[in-house]
C-alpha atoms as a PDB file:
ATOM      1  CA  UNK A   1       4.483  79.822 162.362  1.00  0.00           C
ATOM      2  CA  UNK A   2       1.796  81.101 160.693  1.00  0.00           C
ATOM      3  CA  UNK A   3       0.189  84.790 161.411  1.00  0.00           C
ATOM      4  CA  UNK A   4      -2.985  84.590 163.671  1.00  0.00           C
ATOM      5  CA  UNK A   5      -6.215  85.335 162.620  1.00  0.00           C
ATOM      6  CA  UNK A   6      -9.409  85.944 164.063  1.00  0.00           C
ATOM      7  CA  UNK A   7     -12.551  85.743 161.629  1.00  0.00           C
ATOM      8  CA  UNK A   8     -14.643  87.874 164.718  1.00  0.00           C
ATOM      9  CA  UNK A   9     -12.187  90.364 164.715  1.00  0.00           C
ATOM     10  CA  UNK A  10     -13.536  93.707 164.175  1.00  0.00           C
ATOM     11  CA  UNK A  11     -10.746  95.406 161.769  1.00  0.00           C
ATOM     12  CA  UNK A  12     -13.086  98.045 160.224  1.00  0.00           C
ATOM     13  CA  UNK A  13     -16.168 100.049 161.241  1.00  0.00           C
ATOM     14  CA  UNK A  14     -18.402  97.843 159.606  1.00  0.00           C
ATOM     15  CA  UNK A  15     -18.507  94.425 161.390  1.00  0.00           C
ATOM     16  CA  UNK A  16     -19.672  92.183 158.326  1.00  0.00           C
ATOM     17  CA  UNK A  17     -20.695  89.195 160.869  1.00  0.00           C
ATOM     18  CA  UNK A  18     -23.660  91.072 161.702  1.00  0.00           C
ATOM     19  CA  UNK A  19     -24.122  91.508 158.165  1.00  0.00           C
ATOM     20  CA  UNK A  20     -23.902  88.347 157.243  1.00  0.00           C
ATOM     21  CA  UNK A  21     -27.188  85.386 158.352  1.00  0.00           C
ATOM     22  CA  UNK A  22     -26.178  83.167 160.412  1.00  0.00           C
ATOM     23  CA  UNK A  23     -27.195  80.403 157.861  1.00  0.00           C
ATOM     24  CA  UNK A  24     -24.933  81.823 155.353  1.00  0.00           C
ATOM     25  CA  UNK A  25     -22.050  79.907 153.232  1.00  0.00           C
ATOM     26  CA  UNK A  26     -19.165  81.773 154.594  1.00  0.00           C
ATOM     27  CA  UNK A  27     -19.613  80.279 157.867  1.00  0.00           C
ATOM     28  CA  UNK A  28     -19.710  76.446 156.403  1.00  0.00           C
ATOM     29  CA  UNK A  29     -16.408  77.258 155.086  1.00  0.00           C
ATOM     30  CA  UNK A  30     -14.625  79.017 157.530  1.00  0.00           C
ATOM     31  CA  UNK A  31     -15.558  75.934 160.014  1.00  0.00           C
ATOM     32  CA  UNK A  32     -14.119  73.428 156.896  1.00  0.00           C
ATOM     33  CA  UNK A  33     -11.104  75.329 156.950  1.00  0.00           C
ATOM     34  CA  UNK A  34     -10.742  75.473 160.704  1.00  0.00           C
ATOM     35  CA  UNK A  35     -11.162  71.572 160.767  1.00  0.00           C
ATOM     36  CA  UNK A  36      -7.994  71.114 158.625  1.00  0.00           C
ATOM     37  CA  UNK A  37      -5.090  70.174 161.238  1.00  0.00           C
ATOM     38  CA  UNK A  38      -2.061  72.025 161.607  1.00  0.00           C
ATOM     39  CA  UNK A  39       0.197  69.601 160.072  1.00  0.00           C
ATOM     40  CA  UNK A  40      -1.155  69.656 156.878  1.00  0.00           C
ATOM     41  CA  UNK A  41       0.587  72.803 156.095  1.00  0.00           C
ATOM     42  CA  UNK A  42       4.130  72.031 158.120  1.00  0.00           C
ATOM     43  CA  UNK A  43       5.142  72.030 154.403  1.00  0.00           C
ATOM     44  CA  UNK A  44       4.786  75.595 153.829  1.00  0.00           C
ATOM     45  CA  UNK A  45       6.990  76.527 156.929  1.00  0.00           C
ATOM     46  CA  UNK A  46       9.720  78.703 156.679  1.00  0.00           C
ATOM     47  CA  UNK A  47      12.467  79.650 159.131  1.00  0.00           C
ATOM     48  CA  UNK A  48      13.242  83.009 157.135  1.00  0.00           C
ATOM     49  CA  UNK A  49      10.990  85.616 155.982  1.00  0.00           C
ATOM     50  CA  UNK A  50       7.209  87.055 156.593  1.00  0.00           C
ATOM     51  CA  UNK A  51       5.206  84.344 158.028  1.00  0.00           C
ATOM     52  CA  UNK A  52       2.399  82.737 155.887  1.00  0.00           C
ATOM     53  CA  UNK A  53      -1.513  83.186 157.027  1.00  0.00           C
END
């Protein structure tokens, strides 16, 4: 199981989405990643330890 993230979270003050254009790169790549299916990293499982992100 891997830890759940949130990229909208707000974690500090400073929310860096409003920051950031809506055109901008780290968007394109967050959606990539997001479009990798969750099998594709059944290899990293563990059953012991801190869970992966």
């Amino acid at each position: 199981m891997f830890k759940h993230y949130n990229m909208n979270q707000v974690v500090l003050p400073l929310d860096l989405e409003i920051k950031l254009d809506k055109d901008d790169m780290a968007f394109v790549v967050n959606d990539l990643v997001e479009q990798i299916p969750e099998e594709a990293f059944a290899s990293f499982s563990r059953d012991t330890g801190c869970p992966a992100y």
